[in-house]
PDB file of N, CA and C in Angstrom:
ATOM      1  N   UNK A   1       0.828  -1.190   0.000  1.00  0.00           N
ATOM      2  CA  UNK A   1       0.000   0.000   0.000  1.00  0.00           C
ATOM      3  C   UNK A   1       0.873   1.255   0.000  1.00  0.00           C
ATOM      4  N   UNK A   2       1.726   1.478   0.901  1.00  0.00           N
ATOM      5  CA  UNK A   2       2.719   2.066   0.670  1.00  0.00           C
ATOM      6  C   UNK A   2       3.406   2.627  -0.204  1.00  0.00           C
ATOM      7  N   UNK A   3       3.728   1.683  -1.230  1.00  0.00           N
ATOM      8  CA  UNK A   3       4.681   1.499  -2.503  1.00  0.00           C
ATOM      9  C   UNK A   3       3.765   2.151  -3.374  1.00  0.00           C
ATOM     10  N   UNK A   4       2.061   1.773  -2.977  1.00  0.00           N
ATOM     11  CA  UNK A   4       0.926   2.806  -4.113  1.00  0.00           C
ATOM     12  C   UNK A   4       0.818   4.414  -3.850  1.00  0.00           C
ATOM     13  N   UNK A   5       1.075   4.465  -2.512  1.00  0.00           N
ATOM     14  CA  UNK A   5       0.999   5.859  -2.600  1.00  0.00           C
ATOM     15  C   UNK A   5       2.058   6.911  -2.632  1.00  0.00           C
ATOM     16  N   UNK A   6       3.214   6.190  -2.976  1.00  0.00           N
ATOM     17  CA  UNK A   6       4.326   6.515  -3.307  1.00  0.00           C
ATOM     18  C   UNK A   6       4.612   6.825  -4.727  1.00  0.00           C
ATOM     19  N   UNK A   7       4.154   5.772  -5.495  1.00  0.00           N
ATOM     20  CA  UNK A   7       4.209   5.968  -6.485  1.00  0.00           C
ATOM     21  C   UNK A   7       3.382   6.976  -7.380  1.00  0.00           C
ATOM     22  N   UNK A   8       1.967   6.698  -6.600  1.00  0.00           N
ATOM     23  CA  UNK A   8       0.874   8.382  -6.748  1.00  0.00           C
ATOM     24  C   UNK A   8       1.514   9.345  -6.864  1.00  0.00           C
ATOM     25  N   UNK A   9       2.069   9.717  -5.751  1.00  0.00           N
ATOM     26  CA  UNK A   9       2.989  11.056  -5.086  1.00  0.00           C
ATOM     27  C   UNK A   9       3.659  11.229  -6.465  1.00  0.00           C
ATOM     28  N   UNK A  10       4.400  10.365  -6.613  1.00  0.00           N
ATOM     29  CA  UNK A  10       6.054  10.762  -7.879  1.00  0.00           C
ATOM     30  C   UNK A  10       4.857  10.940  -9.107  1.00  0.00           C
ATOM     31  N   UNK A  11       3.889  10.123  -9.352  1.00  0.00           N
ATOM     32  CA  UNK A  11       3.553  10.424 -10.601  1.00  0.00           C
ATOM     33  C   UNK A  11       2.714  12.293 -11.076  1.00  0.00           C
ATOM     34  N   UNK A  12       1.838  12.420  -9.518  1.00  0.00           N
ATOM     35  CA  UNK A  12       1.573  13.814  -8.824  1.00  0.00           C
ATOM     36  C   UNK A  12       2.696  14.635  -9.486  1.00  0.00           C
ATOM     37  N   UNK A  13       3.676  14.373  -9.221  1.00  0.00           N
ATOM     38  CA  UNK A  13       4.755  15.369  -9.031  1.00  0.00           C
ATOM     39  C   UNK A  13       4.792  15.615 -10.196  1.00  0.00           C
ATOM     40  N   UNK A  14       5.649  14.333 -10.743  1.00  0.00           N
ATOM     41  CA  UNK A  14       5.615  14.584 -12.735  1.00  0.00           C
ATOM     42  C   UNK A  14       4.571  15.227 -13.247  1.00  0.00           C
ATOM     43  N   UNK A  15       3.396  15.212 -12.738  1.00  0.00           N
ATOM     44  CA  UNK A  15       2.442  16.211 -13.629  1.00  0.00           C
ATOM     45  C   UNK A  15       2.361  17.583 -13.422  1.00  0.00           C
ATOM     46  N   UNK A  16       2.456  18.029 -12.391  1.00  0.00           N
ATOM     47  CA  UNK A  16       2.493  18.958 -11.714  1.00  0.00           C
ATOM     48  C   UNK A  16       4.191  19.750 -12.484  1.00  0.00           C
ATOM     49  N   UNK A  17       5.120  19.250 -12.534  1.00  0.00           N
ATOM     50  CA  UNK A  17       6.285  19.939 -13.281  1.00  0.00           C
ATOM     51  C   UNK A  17       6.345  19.504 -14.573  1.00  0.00           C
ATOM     52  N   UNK A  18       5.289  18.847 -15.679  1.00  0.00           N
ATOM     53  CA  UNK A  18       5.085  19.033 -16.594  1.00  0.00           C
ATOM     54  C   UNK A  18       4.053  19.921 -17.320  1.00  0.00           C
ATOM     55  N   UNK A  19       3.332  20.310 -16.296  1.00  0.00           N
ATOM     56  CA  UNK A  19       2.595  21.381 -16.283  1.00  0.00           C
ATOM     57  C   UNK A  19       2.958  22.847 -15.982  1.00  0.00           C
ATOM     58  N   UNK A  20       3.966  22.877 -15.518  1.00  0.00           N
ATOM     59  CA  UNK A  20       4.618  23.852 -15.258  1.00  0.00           C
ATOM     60  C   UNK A  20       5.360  23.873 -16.629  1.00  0.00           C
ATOM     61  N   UNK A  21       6.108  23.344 -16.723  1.00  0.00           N
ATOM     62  CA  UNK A  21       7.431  23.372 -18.336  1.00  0.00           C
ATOM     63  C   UNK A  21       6.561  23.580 -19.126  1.00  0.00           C
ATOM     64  N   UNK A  22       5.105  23.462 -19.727  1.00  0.00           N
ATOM     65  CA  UNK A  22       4.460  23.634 -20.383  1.00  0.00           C
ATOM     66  C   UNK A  22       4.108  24.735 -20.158  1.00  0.00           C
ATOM     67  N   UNK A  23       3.429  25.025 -19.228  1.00  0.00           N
ATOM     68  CA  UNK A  23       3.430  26.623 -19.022  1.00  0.00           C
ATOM     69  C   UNK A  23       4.873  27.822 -19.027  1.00  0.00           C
ATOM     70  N   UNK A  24       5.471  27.309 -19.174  1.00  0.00           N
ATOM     71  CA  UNK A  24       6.530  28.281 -19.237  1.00  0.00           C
ATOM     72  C   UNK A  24       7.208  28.006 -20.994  1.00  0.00           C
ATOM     73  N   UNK A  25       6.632  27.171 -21.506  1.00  0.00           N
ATOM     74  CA  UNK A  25       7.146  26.707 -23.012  1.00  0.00           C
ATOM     75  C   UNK A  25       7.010  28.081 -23.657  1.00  0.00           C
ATOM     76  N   UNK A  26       5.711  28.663 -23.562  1.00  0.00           N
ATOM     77  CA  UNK A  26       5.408  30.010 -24.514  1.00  0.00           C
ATOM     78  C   UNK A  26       6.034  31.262 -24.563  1.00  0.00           C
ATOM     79  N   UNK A  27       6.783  31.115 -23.297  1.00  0.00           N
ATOM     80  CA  UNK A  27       7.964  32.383 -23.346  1.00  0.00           C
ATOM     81  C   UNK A  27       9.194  32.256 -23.671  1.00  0.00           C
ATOM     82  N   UNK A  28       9.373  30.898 -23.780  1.00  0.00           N
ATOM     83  CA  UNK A  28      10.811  30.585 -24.628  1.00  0.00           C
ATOM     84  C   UNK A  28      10.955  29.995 -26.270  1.00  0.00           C
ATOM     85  N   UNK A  29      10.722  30.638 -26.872  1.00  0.00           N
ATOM     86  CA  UNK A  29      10.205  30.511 -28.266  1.00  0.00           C
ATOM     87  C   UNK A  29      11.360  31.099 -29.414  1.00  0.00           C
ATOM     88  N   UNK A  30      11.272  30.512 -30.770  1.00  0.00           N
ATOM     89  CA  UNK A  30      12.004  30.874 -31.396  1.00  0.00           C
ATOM     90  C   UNK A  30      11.484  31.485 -32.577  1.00  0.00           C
ATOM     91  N   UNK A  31      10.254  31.141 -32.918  1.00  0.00           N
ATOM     92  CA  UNK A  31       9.376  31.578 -33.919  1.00  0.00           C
ATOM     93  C   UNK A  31       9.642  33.256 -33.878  1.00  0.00           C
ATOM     94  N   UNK A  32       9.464  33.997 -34.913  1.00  0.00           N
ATOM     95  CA  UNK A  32       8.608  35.398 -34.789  1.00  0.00           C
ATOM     96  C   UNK A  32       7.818  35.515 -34.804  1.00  0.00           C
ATOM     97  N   UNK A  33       7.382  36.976 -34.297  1.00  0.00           N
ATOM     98  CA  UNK A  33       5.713  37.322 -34.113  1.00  0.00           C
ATOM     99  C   UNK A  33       5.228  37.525 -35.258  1.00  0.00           C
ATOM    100  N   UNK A  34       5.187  36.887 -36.230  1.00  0.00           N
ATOM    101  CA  UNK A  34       4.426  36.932 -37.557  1.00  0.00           C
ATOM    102  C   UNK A  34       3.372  35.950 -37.544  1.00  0.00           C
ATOM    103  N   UNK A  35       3.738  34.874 -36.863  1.00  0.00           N
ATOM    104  CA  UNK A  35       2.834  33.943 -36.646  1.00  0.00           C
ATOM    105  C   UNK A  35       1.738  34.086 -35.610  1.00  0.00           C
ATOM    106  N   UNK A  36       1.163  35.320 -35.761  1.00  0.00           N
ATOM    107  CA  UNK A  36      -0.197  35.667 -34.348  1.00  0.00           C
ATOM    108  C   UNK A  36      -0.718  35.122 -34.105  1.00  0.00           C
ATOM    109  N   UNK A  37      -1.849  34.588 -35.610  1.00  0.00           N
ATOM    110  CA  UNK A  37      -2.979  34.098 -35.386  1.00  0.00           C
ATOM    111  C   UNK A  37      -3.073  32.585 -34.881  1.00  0.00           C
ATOM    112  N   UNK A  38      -1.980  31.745 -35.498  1.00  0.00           N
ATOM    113  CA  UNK A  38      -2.036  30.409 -34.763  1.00  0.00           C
ATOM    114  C   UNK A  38      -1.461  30.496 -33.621  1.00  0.00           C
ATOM    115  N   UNK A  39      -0.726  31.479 -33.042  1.00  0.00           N
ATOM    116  CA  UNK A  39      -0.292  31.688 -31.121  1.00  0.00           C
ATOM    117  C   UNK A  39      -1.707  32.202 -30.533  1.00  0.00           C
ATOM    118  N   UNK A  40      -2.564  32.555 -30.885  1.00  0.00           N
ATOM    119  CA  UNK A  40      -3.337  33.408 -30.823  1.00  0.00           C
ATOM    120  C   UNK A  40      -4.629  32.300 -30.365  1.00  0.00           C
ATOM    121  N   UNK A  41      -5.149  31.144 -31.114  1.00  0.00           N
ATOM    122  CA  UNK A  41      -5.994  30.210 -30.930  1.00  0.00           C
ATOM    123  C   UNK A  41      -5.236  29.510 -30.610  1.00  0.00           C
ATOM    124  N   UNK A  42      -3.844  28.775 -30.261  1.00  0.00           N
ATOM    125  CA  UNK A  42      -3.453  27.687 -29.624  1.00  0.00           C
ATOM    126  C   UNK A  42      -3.496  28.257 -27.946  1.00  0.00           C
ATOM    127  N   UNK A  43      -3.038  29.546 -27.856  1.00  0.00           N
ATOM    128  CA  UNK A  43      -3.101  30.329 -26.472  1.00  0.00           C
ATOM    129  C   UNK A  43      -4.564  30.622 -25.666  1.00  0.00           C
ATOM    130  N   UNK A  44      -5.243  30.777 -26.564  1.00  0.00           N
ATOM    131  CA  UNK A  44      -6.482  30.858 -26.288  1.00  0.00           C
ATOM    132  C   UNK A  44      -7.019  29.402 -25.683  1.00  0.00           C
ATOM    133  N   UNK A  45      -6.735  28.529 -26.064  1.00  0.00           N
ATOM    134  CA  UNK A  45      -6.962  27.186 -24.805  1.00  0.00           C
ATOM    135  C   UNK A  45      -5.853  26.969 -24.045  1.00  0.00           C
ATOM    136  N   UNK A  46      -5.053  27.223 -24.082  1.00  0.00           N
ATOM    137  CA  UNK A  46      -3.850  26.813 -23.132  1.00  0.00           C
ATOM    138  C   UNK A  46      -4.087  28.071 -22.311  1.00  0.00           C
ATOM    139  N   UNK A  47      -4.763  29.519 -22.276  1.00  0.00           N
ATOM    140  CA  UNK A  47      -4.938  30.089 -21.046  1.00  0.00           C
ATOM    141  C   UNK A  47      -6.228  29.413 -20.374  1.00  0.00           C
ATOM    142  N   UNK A  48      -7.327  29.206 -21.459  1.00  0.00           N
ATOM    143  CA  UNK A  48      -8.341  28.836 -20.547  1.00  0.00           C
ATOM    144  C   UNK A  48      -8.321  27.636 -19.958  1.00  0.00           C
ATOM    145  N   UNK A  49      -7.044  26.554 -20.446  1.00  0.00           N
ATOM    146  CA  UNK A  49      -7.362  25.337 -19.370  1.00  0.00           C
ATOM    147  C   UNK A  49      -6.425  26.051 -18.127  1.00  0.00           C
ATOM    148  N   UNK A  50      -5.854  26.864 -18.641  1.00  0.00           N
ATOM    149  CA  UNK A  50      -4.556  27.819 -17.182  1.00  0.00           C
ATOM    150  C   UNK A  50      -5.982  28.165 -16.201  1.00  0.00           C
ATOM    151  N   UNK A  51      -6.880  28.655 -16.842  1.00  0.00           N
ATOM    152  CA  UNK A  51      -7.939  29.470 -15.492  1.00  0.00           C
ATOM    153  C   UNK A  51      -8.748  28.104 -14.876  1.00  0.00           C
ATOM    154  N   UNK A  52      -8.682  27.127 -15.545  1.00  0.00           N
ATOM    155  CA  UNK A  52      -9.727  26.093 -15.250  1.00  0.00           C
ATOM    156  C   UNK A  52      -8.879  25.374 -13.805  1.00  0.00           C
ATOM    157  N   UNK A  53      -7.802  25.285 -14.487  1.00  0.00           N
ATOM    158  CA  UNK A  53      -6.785  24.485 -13.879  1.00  0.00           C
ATOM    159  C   UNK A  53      -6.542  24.853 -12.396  1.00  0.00           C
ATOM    160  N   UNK A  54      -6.580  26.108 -12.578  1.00  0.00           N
ATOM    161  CA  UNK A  54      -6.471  27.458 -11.180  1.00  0.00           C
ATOM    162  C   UNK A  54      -7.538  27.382 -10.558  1.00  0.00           C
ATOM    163  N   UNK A  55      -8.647  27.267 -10.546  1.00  0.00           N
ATOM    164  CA  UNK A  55     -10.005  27.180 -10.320  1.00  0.00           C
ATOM    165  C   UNK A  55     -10.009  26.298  -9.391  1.00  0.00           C
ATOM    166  N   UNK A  56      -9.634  25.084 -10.196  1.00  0.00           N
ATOM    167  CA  UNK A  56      -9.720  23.818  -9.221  1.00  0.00           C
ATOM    168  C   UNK A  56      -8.546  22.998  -8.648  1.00  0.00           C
ATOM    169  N   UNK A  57      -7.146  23.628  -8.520  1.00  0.00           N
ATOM    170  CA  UNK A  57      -6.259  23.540  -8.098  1.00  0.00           C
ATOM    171  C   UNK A  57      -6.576  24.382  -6.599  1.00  0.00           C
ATOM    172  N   UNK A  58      -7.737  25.912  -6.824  1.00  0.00           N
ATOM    173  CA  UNK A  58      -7.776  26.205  -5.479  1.00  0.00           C
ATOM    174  C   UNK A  58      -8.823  25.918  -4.500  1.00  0.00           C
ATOM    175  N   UNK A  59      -9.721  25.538  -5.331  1.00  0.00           N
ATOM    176  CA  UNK A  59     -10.931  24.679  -4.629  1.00  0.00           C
ATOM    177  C   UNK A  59     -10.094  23.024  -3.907  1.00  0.00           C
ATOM    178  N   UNK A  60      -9.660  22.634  -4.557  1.00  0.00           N
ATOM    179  CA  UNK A  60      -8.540  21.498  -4.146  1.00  0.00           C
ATOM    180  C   UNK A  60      -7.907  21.972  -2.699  1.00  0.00           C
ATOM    181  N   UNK A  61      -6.983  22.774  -2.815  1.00  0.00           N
ATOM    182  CA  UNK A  61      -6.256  23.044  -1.261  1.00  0.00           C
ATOM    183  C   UNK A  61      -7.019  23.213  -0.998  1.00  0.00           C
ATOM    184  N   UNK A  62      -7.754  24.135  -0.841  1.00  0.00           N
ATOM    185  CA  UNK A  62      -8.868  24.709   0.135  1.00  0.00           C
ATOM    186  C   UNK A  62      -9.808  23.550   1.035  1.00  0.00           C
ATOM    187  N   UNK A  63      -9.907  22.643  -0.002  1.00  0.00           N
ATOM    188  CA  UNK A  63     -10.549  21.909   0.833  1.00  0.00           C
ATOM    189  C   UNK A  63      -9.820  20.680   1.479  1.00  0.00           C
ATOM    190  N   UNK A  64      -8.601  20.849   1.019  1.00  0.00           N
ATOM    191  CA  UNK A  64      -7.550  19.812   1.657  1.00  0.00           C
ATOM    192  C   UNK A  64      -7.070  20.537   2.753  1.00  0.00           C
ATOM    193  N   UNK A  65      -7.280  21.834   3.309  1.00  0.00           N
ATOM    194  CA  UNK A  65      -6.614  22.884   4.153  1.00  0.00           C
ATOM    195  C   UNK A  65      -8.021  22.595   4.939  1.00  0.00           C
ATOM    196  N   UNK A  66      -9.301  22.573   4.692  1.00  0.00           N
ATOM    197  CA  UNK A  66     -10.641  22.272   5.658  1.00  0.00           C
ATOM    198  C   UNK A  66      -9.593  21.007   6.177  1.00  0.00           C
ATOM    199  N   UNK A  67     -10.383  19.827   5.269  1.00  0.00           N
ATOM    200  CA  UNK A  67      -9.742  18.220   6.273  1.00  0.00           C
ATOM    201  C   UNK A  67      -8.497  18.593   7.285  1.00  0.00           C
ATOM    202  N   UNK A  68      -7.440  19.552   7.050  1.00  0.00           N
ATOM    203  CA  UNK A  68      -5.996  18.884   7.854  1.00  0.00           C
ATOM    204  C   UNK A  68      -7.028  19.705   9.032  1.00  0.00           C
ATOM    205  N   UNK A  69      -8.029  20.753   8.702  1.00  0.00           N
ATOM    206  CA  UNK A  69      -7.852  21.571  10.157  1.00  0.00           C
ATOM    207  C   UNK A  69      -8.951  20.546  11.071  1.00  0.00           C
ATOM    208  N   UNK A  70      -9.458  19.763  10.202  1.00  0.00           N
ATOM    209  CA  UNK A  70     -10.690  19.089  10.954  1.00  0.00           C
ATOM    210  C   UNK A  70      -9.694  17.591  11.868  1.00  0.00           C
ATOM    211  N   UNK A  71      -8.807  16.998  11.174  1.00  0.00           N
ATOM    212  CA  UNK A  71      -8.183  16.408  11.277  1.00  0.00           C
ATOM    213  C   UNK A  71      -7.049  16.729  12.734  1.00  0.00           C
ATOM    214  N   UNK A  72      -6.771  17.732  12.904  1.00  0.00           N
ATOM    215  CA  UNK A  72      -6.071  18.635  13.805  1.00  0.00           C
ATOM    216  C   UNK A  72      -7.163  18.476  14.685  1.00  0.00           C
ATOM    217  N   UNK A  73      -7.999  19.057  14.715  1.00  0.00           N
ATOM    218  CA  UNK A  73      -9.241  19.049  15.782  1.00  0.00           C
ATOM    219  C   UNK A  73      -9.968  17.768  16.191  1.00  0.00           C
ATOM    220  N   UNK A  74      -9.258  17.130  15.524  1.00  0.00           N
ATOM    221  CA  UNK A  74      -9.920  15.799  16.438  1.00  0.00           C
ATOM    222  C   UNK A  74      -8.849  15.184  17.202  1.00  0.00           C
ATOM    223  N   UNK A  75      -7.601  15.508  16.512  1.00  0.00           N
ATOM    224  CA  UNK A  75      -6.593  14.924  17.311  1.00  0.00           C
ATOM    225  C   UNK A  75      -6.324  15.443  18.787  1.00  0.00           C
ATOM    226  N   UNK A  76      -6.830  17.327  18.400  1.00  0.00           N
ATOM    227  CA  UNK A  76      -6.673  18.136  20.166  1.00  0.00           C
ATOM    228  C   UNK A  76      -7.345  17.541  20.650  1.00  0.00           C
ATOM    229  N   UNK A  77      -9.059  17.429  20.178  1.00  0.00           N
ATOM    230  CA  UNK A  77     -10.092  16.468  21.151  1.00  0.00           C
ATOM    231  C   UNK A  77      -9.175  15.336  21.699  1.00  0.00           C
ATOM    232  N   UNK A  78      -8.830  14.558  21.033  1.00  0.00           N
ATOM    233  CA  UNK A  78      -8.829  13.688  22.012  1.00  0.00           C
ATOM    234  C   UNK A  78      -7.693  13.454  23.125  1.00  0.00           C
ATOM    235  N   UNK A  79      -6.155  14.612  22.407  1.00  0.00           N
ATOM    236  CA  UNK A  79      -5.120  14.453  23.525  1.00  0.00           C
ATOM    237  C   UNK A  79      -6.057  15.407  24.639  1.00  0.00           C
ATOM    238  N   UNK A  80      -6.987  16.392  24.530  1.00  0.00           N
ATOM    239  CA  UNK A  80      -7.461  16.981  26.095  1.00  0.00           C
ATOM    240  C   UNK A  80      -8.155  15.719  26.642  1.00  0.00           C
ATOM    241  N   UNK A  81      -9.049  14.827  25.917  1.00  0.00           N
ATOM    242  CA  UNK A  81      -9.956  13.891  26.710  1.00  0.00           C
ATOM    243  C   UNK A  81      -8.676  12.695  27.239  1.00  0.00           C
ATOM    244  N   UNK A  82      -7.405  13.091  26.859  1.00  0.00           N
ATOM    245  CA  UNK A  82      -6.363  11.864  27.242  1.00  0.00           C
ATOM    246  C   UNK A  82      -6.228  12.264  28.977  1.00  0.00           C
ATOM    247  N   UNK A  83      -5.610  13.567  28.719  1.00  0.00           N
ATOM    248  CA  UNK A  83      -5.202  14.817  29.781  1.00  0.00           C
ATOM    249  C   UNK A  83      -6.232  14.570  30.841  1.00  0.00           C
ATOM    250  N   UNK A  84      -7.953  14.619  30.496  1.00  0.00           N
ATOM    251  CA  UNK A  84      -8.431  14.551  31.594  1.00  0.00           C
ATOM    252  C   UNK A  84      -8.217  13.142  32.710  1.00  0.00           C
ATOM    253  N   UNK A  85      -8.300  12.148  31.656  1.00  0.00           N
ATOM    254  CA  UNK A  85      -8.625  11.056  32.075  1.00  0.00           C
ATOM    255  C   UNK A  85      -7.739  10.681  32.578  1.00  0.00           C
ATOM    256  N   UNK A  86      -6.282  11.191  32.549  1.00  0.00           N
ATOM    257  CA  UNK A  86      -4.847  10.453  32.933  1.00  0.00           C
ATOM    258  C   UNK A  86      -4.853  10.787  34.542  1.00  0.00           C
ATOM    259  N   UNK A  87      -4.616  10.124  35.827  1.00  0.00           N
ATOM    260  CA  UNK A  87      -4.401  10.538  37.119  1.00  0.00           C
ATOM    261  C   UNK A  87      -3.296  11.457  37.094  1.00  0.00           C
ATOM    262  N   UNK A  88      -3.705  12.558  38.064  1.00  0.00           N
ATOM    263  CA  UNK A  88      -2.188  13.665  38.458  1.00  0.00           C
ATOM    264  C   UNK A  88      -1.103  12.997  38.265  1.00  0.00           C
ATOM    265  N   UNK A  89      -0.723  11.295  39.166  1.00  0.00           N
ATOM    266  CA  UNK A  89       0.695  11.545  39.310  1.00  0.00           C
ATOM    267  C   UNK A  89       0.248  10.128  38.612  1.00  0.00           C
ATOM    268  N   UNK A  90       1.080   9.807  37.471  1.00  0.00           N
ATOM    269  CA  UNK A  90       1.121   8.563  36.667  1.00  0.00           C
ATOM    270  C   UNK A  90       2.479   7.832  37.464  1.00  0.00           C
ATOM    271  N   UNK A  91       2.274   6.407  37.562  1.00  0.00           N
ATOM    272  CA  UNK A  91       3.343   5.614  38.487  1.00  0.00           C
ATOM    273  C   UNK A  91       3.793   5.163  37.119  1.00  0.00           C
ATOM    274  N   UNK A  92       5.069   5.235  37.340  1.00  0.00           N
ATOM    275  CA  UNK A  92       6.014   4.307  36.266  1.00  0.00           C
ATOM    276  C   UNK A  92       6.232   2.898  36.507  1.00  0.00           C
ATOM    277  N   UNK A  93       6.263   2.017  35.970  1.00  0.00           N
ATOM    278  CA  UNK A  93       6.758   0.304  36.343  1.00  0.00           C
ATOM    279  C   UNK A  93       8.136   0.597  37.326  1.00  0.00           C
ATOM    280  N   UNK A  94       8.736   1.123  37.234  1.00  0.00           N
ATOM    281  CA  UNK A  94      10.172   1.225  38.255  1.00  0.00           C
ATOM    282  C   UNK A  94       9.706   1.926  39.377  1.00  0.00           C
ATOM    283  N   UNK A  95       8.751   2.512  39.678  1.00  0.00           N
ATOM    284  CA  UNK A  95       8.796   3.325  40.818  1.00  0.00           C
ATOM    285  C   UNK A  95       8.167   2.652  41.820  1.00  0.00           C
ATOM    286  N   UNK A  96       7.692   1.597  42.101  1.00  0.00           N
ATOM    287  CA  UNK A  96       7.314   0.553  42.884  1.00  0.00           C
ATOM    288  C   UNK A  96       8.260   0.184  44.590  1.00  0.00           C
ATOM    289  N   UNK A  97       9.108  -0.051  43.386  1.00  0.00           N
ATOM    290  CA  UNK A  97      10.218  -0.167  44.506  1.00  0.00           C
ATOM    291  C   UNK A  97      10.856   0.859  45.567  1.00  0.00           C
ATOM    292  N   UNK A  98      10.685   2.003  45.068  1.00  0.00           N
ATOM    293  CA  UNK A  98      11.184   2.947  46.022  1.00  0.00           C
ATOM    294  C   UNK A  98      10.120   3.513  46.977  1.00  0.00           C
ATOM    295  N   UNK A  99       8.815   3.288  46.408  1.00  0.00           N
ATOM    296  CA  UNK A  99       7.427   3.204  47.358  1.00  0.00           C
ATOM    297  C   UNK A  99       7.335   2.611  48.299  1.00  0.00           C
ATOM    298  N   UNK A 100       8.022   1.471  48.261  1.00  0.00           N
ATOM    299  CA  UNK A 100       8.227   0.573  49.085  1.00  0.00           C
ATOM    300  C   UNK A 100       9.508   0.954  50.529  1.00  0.00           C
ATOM    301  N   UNK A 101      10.158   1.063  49.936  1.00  0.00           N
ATOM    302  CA  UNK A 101      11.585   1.594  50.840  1.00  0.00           C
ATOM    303  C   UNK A 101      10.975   2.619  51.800  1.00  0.00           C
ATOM    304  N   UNK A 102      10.241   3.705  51.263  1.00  0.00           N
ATOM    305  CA  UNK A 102       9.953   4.798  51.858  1.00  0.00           C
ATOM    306  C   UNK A 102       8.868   4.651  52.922  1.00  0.00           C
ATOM    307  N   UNK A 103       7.833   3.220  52.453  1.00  0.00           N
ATOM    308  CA  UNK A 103       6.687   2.974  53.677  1.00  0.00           C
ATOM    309  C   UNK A 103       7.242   2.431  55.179  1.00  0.00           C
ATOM    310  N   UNK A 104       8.596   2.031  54.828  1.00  0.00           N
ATOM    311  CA  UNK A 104       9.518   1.007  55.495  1.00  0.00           C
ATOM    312  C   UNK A 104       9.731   1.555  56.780  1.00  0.00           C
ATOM    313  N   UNK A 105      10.342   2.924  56.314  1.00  0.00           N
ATOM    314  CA  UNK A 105      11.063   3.853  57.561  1.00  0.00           C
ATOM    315  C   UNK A 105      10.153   4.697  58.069  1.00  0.00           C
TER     316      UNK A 105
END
């Protein structure tokens, strides 16, 4: 399972910086500007999948930024319900013995 979401991740990644190199392809060009009209309709979808992409790249965190905070909040819940429930003075397995010594005298 592991090894699957590992491999998710790397493939994530690769898209994510092939999407980027692609987006940055149009400013490194060798053509001249004579050629408008076909920069002109090839750009014209490559901005609008850019706004689409943005759209739901921020609806995405956003709601991955809800879960971690909900996720966070259940974890405080329950270290305070740990806190209550734990006695003041927690005995360690070793401290037995010196409980003992001390009832002695």
């Amino acid at each position: 399972m592991i090894r699957f979401i590992a491999q998710t991740l790397i493939m994530a990644a690769l898209a994510v910086i092939l999407y980027l190199m692609a987006k940055a392809l149009p400013r490194i060009s060798d053509e001249p500007e004579n050629s408008r009209s076909e920069k002109s309709r090839a750009m014209f979808y490559v901005e609008k999948t850019d706004v689409l992409f943005k759209a739901f790249l921020e609806k995405t965190l956003r709601q991955i930024r809800v879960w971690i905070l909900k996720f966070d909040n259940f974890i405080s819940q329950k270290i305070n319900r740990f806190k209550k429930e734990a006695p003041k003075e927690a005995k360690l397995p070793g401290a037995e013995g010196e409980s003992k010594d001390n009832q002695g005298n």
